[in-house]
N, C-alpha and C. Protein backbone atom coordinates (compact mmCIF):
# COMPACT_ATOMS: atom_id res chain seq x y z
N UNK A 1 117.17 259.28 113.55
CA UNK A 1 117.14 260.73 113.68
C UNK A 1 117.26 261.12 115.14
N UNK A 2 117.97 261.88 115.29
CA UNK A 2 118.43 262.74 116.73
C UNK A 2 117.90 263.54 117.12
N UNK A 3 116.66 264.36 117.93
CA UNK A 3 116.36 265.28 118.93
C UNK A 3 116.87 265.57 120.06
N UNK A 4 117.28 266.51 120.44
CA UNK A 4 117.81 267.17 121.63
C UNK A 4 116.52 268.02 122.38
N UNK A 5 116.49 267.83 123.58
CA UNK A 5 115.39 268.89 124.00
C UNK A 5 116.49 269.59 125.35
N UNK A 6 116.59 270.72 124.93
CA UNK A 6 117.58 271.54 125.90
C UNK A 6 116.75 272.83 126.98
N UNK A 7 117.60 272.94 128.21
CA UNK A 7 117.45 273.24 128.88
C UNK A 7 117.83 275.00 128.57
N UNK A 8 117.34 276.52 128.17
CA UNK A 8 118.16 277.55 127.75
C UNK A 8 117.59 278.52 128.57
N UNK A 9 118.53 279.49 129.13
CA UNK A 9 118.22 280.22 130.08
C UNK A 9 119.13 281.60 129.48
N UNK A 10 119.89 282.06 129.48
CA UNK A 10 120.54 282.95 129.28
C UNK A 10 121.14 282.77 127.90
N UNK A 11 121.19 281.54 127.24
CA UNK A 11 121.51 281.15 125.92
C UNK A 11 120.60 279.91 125.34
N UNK A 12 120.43 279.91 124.38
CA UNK A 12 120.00 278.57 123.47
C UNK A 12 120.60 277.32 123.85
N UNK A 13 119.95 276.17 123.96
CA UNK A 13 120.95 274.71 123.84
C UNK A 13 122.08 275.02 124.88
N UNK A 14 121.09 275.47 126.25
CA UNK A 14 122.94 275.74 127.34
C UNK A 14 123.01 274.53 127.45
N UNK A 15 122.17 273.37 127.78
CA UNK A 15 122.17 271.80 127.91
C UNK A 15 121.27 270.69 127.87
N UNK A 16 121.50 269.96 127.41
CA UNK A 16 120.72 268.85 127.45
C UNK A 16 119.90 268.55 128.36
N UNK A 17 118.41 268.27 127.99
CA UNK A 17 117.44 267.49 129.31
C UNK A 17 117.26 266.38 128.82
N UNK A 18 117.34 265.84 127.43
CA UNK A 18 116.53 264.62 127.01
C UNK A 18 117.02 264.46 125.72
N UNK A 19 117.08 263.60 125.31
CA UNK A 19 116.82 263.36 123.25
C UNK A 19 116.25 262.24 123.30
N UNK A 20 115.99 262.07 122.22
CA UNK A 20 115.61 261.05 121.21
C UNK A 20 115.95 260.58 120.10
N UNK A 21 115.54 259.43 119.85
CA UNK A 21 116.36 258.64 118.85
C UNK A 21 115.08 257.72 118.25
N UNK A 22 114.93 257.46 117.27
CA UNK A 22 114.03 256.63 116.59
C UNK A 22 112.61 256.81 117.19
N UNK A 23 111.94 257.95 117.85
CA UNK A 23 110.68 257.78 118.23
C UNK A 23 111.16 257.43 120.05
N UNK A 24 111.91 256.60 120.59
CA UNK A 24 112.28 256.88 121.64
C UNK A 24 113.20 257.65 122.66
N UNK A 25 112.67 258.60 123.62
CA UNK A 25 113.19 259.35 124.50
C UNK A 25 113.88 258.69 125.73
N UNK A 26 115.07 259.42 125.56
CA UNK A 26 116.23 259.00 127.08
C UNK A 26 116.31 260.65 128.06
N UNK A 27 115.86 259.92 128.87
CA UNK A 27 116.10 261.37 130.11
C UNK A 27 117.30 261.03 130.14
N UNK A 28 118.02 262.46 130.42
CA UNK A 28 119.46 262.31 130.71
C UNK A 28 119.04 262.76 132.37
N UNK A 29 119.67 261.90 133.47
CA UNK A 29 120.16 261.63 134.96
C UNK A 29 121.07 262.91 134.74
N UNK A 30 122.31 262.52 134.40
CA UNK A 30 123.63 263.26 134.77
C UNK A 30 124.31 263.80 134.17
N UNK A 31 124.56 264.93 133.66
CA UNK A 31 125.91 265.64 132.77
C UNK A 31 127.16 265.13 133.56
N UNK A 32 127.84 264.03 133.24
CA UNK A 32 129.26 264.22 133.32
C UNK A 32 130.10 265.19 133.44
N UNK A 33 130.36 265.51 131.84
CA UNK A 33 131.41 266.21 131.58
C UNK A 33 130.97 267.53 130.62
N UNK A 34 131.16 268.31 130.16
CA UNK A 34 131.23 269.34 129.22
C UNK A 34 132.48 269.70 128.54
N UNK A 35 132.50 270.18 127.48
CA UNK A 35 133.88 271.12 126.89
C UNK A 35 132.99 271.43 125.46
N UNK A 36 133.83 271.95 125.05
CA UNK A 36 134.04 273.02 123.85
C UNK A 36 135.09 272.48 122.98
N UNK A 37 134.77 272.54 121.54
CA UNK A 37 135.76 272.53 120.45
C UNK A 37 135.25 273.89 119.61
N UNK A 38 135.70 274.00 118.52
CA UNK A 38 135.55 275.28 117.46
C UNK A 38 134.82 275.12 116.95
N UNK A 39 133.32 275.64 117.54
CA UNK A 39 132.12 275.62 117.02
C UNK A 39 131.45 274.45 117.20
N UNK A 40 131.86 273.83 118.17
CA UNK A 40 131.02 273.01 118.92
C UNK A 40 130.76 272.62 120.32
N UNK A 41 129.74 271.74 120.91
CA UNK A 41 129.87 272.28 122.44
C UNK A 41 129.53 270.50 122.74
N UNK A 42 130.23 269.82 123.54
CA UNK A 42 129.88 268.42 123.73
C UNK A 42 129.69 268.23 125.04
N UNK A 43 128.91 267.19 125.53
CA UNK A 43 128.64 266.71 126.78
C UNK A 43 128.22 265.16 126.57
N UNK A 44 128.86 264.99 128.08
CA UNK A 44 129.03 263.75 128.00
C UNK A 44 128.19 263.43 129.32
N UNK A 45 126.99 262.23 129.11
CA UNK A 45 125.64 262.56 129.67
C UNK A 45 125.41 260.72 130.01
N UNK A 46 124.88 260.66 131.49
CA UNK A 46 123.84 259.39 131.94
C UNK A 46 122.37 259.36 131.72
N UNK A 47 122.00 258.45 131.01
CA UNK A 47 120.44 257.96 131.50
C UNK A 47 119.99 257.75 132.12
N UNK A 48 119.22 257.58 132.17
CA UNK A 48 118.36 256.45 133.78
C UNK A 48 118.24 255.62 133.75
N UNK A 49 118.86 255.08 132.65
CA UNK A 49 119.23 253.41 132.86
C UNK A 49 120.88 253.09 132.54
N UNK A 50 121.51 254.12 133.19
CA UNK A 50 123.05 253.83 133.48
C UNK A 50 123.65 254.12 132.25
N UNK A 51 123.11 254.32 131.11
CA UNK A 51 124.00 254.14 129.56
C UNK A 51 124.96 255.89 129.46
N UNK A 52 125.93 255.58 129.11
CA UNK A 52 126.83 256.82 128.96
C UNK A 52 126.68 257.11 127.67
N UNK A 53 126.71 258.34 127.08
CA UNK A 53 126.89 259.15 125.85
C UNK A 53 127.35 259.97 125.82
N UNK A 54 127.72 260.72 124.26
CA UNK A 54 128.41 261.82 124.06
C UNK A 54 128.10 262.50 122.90
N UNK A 55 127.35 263.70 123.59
CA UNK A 55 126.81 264.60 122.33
C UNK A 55 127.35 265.48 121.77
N UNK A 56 127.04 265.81 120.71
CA UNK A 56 127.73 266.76 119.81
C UNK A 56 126.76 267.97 119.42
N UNK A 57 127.18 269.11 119.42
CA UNK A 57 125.96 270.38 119.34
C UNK A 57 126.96 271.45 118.41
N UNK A 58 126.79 271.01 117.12
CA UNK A 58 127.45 272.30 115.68
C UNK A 58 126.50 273.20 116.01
N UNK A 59 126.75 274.29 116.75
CA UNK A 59 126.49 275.61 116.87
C UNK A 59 125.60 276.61 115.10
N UNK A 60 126.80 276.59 114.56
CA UNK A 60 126.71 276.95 113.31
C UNK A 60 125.40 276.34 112.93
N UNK A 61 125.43 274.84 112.33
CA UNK A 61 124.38 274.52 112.29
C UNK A 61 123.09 273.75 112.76
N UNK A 62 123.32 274.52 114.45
CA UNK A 62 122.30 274.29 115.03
C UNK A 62 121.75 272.95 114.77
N UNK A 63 122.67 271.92 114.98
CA UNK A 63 122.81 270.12 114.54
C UNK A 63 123.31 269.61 116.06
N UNK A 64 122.49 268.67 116.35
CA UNK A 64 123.28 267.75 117.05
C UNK A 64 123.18 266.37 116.39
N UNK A 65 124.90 265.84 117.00
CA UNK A 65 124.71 264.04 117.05
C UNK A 65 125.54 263.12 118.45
N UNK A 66 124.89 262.18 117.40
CA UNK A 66 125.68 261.47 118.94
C UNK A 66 127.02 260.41 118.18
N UNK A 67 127.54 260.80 119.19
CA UNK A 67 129.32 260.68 119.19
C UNK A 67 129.79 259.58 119.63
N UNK A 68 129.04 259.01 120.71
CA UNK A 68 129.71 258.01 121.55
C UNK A 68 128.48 257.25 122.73
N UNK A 69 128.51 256.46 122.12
CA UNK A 69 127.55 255.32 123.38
C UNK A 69 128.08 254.04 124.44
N UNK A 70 127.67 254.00 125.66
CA UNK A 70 128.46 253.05 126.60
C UNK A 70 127.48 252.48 126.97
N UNK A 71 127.06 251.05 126.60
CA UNK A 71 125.96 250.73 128.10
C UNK A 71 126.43 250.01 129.29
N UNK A 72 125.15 250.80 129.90
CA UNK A 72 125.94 250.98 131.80
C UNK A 72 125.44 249.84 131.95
N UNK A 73 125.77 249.80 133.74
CA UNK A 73 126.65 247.93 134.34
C UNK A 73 124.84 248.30 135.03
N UNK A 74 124.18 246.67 135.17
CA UNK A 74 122.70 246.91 136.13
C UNK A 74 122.92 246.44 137.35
């Protein structure tokens, strides 16, 4: 199961600070990248332990997942 804990200031879910996954939490370090598809909003995000990802945020139904995992070089 996926948690997002987002950062919202002028909107809901403007971005990612953290999720979780099975009971364990990853600080996200770094937003990469951002964009937009149709009715969805993705970012592509570092840990603090180097691992790359790529989230997915269905607007509509207020769902995120994860899209894409890299683990980083130590």
């Amino acid at each position: 199961m996926l948690k997002v804990k987002c950062f919202s200031d002028y909107r809901i879910n403007q971005r990612p600070i953290s999720f979780t996954i099975n009971k364990r939490e990853f600080l996200i370090k770094e937003i990469l990248d951002q964009w937009y598809g149709p009715g969805y909003l993705y970012f592509k995000v570092k840990d603090d332990n180097n691992h790359t990802y790529i989230l997915k945020y269905d607007e509509a139904q207020d769902l995120w997942e994860l899209e894409f995992f890299r683990k980083g070089k130590k």
